[in-house]
N, C-alpha and C. Protein backbone atom coordinates (compact mmCIF):
# COMPACT_ATOMS: atom_id res chain seq x y z
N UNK A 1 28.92 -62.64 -35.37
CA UNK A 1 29.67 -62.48 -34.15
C UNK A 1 30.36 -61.11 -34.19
N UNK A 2 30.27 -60.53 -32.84
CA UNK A 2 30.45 -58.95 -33.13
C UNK A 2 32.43 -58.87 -32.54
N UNK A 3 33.25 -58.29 -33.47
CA UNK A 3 34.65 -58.13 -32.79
C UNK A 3 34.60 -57.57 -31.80
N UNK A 4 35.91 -57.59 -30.73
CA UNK A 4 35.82 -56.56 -29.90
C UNK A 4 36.82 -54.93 -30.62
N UNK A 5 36.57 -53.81 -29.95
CA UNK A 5 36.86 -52.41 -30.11
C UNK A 5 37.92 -52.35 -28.84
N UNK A 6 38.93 -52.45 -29.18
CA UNK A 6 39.91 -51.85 -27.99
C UNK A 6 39.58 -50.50 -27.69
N UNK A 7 39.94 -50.14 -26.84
CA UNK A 7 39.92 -48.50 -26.28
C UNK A 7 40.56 -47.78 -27.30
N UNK A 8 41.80 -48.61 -27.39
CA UNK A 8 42.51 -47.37 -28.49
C UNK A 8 42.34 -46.80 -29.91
N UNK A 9 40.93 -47.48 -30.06
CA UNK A 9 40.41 -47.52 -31.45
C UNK A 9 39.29 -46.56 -31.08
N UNK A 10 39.15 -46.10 -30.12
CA UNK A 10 37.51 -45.25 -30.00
C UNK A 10 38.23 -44.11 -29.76
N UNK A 11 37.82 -43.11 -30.31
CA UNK A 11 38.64 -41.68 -30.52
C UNK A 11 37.79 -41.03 -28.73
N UNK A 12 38.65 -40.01 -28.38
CA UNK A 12 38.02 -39.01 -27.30
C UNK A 12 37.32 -38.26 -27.65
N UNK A 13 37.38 -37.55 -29.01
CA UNK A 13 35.92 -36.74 -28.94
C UNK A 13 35.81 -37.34 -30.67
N UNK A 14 34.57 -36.99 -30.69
CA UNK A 14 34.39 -37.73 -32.25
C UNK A 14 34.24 -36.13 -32.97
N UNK A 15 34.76 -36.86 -34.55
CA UNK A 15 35.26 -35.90 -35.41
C UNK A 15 33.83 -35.41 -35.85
N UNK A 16 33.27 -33.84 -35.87
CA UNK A 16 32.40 -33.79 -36.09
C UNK A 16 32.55 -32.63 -37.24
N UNK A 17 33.44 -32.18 -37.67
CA UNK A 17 33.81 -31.42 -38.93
C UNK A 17 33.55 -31.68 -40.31
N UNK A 18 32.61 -31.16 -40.77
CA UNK A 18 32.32 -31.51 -42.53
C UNK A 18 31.04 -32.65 -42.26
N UNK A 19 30.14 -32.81 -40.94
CA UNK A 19 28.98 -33.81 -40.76
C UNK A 19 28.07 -33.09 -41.01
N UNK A 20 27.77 -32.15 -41.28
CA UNK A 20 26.58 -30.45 -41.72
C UNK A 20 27.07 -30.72 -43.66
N UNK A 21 27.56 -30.61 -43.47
CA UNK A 21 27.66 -30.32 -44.76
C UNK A 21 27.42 -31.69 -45.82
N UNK A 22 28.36 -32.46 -45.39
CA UNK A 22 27.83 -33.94 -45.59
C UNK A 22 26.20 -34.24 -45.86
N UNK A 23 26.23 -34.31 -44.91
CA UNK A 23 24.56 -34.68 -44.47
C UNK A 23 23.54 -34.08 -45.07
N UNK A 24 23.60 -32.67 -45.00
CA UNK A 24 22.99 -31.54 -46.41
C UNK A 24 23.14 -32.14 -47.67
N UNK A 25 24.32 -32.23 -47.97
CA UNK A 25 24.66 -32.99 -49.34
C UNK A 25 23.92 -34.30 -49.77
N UNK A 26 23.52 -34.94 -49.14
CA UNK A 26 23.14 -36.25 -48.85
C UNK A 26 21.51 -36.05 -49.31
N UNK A 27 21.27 -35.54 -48.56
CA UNK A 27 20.53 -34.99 -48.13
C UNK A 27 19.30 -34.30 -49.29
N UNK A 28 19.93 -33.58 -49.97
CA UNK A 28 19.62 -32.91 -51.29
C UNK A 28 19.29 -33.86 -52.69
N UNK A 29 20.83 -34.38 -52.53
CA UNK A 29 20.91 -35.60 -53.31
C UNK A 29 19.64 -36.37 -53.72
N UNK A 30 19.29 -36.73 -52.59
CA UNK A 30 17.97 -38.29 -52.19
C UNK A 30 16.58 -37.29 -52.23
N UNK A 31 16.68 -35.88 -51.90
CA UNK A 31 15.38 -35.33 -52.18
C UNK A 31 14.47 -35.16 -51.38
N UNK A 32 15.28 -35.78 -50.06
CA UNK A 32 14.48 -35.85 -48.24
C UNK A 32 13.53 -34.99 -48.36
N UNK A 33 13.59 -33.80 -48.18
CA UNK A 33 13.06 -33.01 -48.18
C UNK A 33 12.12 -32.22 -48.97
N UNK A 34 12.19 -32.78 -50.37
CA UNK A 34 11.43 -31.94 -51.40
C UNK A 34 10.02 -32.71 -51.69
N UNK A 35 9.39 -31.61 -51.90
CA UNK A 35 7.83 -32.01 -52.21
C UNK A 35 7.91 -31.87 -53.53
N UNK A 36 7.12 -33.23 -54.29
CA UNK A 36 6.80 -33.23 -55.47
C UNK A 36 5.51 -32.82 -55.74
N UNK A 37 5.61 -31.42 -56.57
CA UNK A 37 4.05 -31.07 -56.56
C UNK A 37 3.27 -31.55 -58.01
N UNK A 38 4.47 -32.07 -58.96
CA UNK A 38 4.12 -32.35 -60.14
C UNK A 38 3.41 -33.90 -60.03
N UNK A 39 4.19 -34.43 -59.11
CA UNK A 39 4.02 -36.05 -59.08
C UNK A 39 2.53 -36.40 -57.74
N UNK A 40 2.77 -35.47 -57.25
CA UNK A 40 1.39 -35.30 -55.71
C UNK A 40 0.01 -35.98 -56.20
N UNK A 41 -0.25 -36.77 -55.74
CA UNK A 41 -1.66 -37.22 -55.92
C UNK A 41 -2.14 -36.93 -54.61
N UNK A 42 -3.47 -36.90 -54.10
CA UNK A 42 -4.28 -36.19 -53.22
C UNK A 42 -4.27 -37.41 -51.99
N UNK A 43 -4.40 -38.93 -52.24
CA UNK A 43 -3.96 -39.87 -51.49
C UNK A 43 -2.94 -40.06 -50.80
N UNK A 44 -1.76 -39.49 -51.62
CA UNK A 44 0.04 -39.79 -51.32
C UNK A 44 0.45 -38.24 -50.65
N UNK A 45 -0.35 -37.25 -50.67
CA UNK A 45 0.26 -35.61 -49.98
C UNK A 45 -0.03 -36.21 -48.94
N UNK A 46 0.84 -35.56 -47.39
CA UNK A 46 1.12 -35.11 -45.99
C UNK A 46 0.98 -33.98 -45.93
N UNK A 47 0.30 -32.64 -45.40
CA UNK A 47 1.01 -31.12 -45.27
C UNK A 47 0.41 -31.36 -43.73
N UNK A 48 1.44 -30.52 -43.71
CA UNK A 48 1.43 -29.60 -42.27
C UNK A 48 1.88 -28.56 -41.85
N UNK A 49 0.71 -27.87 -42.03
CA UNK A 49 0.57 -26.62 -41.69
C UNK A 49 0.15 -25.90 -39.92
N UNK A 50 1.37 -25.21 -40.04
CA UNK A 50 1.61 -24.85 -38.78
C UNK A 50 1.88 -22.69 -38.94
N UNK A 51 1.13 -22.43 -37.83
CA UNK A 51 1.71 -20.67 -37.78
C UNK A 51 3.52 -20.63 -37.72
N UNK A 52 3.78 -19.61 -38.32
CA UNK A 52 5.61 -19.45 -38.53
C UNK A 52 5.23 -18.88 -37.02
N UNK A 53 6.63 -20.06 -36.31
CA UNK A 53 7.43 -19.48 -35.50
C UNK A 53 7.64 -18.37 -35.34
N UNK A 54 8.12 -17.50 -33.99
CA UNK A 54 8.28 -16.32 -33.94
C UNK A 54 9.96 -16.23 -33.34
N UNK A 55 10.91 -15.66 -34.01
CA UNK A 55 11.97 -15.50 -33.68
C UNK A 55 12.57 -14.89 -32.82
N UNK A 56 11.60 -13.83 -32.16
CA UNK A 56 12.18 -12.98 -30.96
C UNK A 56 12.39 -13.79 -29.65
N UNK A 57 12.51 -13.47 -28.79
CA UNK A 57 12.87 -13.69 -27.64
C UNK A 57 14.09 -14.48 -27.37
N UNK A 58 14.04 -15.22 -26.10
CA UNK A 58 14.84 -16.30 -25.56
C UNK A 58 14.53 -17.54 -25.80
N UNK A 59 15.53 -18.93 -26.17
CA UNK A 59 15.07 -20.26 -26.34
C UNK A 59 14.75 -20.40 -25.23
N UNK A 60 13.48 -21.83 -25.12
CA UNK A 60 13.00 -22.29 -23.95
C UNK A 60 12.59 -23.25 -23.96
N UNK A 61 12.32 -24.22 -23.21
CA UNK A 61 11.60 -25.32 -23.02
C UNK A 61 10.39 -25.38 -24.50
N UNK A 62 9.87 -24.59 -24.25
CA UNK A 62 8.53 -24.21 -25.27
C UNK A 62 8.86 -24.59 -26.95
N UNK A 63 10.26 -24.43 -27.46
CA UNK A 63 10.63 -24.47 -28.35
C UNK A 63 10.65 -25.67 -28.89
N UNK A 64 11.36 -26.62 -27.82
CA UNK A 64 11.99 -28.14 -27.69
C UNK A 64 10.32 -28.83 -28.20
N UNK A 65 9.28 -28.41 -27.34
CA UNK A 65 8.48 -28.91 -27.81
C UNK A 65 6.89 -28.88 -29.15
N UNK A 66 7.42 -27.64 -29.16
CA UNK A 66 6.68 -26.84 -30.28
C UNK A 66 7.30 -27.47 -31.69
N UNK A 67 8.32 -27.69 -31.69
CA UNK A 67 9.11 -28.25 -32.73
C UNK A 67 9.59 -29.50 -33.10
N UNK A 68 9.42 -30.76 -31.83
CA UNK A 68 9.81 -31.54 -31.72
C UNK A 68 8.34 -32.53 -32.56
N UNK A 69 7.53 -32.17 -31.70
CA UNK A 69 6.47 -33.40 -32.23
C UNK A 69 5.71 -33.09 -33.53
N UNK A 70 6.16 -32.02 -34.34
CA UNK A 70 5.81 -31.90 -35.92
C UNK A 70 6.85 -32.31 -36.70
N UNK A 71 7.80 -32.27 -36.15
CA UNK A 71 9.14 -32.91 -36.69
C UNK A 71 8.78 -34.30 -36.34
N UNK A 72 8.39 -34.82 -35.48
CA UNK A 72 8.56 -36.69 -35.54
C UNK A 72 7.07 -37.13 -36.63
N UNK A 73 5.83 -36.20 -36.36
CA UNK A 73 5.12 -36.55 -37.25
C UNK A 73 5.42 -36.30 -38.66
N UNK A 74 5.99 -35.73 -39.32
CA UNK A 74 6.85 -35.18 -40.65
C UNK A 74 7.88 -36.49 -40.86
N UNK A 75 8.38 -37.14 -39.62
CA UNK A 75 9.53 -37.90 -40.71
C UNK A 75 8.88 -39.60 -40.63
N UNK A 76 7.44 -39.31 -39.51
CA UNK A 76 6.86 -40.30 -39.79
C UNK A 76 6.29 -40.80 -40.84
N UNK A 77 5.54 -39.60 -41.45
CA UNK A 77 5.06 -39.77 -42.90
C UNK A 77 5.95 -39.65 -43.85
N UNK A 78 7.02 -39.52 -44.08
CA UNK A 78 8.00 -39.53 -44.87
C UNK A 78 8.22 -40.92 -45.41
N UNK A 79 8.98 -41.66 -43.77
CA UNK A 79 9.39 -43.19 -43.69
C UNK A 79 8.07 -43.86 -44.20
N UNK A 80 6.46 -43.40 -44.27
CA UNK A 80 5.28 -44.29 -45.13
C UNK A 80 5.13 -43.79 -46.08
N UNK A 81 6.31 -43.41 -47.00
CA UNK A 81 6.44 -42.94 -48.46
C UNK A 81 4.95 -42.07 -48.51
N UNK A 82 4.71 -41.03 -47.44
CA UNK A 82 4.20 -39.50 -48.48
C UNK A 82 4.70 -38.71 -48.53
N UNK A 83 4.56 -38.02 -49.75
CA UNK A 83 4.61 -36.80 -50.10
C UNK A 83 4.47 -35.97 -49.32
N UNK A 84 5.64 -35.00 -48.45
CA UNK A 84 5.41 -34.41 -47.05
C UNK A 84 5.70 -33.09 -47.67
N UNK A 85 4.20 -32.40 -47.14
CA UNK A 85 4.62 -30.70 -47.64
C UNK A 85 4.55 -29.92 -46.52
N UNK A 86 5.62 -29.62 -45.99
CA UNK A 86 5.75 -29.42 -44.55
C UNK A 86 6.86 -28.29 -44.37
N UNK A 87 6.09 -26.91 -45.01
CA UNK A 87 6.92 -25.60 -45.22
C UNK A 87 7.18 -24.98 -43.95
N UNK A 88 8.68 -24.38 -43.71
CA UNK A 88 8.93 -23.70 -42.32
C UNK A 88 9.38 -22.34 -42.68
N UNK A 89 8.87 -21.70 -41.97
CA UNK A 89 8.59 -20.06 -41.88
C UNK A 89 9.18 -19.40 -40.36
N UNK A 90 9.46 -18.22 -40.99
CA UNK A 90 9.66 -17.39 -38.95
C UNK A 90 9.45 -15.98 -39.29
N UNK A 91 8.28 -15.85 -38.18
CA UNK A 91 7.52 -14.67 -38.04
C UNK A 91 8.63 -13.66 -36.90
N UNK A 92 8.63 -12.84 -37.92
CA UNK A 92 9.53 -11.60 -36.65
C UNK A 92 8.85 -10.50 -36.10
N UNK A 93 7.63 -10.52 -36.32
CA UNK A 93 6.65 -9.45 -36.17
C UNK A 93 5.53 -9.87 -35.25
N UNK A 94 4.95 -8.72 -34.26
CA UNK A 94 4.25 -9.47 -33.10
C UNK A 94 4.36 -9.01 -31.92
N UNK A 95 3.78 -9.09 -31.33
CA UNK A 95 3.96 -8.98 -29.24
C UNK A 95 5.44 -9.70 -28.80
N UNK A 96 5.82 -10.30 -29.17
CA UNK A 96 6.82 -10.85 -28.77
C UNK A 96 7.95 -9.77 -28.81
N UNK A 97 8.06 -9.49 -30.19
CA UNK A 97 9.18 -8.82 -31.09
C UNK A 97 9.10 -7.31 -30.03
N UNK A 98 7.42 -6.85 -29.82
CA UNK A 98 7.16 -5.54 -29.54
C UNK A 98 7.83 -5.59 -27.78
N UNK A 99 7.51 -6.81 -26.92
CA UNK A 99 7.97 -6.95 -26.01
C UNK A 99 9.29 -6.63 -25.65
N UNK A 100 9.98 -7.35 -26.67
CA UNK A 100 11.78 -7.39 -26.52
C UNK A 100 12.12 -6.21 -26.89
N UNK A 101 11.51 -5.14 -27.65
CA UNK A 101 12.12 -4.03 -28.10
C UNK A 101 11.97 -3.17 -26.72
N UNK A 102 10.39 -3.56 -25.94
CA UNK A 102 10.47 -2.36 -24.77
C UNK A 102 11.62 -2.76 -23.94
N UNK A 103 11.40 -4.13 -23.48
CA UNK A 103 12.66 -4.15 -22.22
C UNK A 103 14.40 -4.19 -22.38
N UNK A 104 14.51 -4.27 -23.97
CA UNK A 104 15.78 -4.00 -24.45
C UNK A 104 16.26 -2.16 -24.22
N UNK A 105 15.43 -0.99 -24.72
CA UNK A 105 15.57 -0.02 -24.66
C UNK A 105 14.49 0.61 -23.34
N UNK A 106 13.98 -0.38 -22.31
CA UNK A 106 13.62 0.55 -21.38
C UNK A 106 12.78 1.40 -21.50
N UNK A 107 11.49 1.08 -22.71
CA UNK A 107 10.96 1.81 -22.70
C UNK A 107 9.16 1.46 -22.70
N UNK A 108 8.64 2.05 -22.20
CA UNK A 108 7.04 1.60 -22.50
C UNK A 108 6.10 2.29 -23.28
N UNK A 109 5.33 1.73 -23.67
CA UNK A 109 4.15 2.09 -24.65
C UNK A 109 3.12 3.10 -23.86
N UNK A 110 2.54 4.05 -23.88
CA UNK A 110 1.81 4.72 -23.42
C UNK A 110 1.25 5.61 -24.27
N UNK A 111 -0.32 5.01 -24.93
CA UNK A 111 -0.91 5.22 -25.99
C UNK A 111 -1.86 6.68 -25.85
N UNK A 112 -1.43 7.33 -24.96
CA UNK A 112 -1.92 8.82 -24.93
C UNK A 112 -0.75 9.60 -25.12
N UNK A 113 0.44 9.36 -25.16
CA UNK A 113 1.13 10.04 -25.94
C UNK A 113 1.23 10.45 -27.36
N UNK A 114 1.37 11.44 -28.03
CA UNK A 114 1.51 11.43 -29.45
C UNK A 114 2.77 10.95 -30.19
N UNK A 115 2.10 10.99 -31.22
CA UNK A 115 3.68 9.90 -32.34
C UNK A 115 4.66 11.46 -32.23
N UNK A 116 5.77 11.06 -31.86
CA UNK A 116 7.24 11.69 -31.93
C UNK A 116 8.20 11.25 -33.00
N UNK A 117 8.30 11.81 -34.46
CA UNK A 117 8.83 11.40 -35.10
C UNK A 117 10.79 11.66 -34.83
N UNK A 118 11.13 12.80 -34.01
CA UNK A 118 12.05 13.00 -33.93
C UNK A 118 12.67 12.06 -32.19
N UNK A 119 11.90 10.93 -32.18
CA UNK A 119 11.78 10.11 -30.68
C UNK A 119 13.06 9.58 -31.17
N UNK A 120 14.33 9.16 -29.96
CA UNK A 120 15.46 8.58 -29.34
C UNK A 120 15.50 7.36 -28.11
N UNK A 121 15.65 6.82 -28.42
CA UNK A 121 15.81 5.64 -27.36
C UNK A 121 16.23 5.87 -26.74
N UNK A 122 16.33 5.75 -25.08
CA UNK A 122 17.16 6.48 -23.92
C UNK A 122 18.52 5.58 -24.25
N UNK A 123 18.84 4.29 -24.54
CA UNK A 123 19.54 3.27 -24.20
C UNK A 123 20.09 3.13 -25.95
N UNK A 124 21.54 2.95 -26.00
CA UNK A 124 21.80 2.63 -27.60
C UNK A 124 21.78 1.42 -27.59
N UNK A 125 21.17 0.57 -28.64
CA UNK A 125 20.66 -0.71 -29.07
C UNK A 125 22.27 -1.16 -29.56
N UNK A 126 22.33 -2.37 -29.75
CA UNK A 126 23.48 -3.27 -30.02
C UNK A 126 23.27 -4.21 -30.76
């Protein structure tokens, strides 16, 4: 039989200070996360291998889901006791990266120009 919770017992915002760190701790502890490569038999491994992320740009929709459903398959195989080798990486290099640098400094690529080693950005970077 479940008690009742008065109001005055449920806090207004919940204490969320030292729950990162906690949880890491915890976390480490139990080994969530670590692949045993000594103990790995070829039956009991999970990997999933995925291209590293690319860190430039803006978050987006794209992210939520690029990340979401390797993460539920990862803690699926976890919870059926395998061995999950499921390394995360971030690529900073790329079209992306090359993108954000033109429209940050305003500038474009125009491959009949020659290399200018003494070249200035019109715009100072931040």
């Amino acid at each position: 039989m479940a008690s009742e919770i008065s109001r005055s017992q449920i806090p207004d915002k919940p204490a969320l200070e030292g729950l990162e760190a906690k949880w890491d701790a915890a976390w480490e502890t139990a080994g969530t996360h670590r692949f045993d490569r000594e103990n790995a038999t070829k039956d009991n491994v999970f990997s999933i291998d995925t291209p590293p992320p690319t860190a430039s740009g803006s978050l987006h929709i794209g992210h939520v889901f690029s990340y979401t459903h390797m993460d539920l398959i990862a803690r699926y195989q976890r919870m059926r006791g395998k061995n999950l080798f499921y390394p995360m990486g971030w690529d900073d290099n790329g079209l992306p990266t090359e993108r954000r640098v033109q429209n940050y400094y305003g500038v474009r690529c125009d491959p009949m120009l020659p290399y200018d080693p003494g070249f200035t950005p019109p715009l100072e970077g931040g």
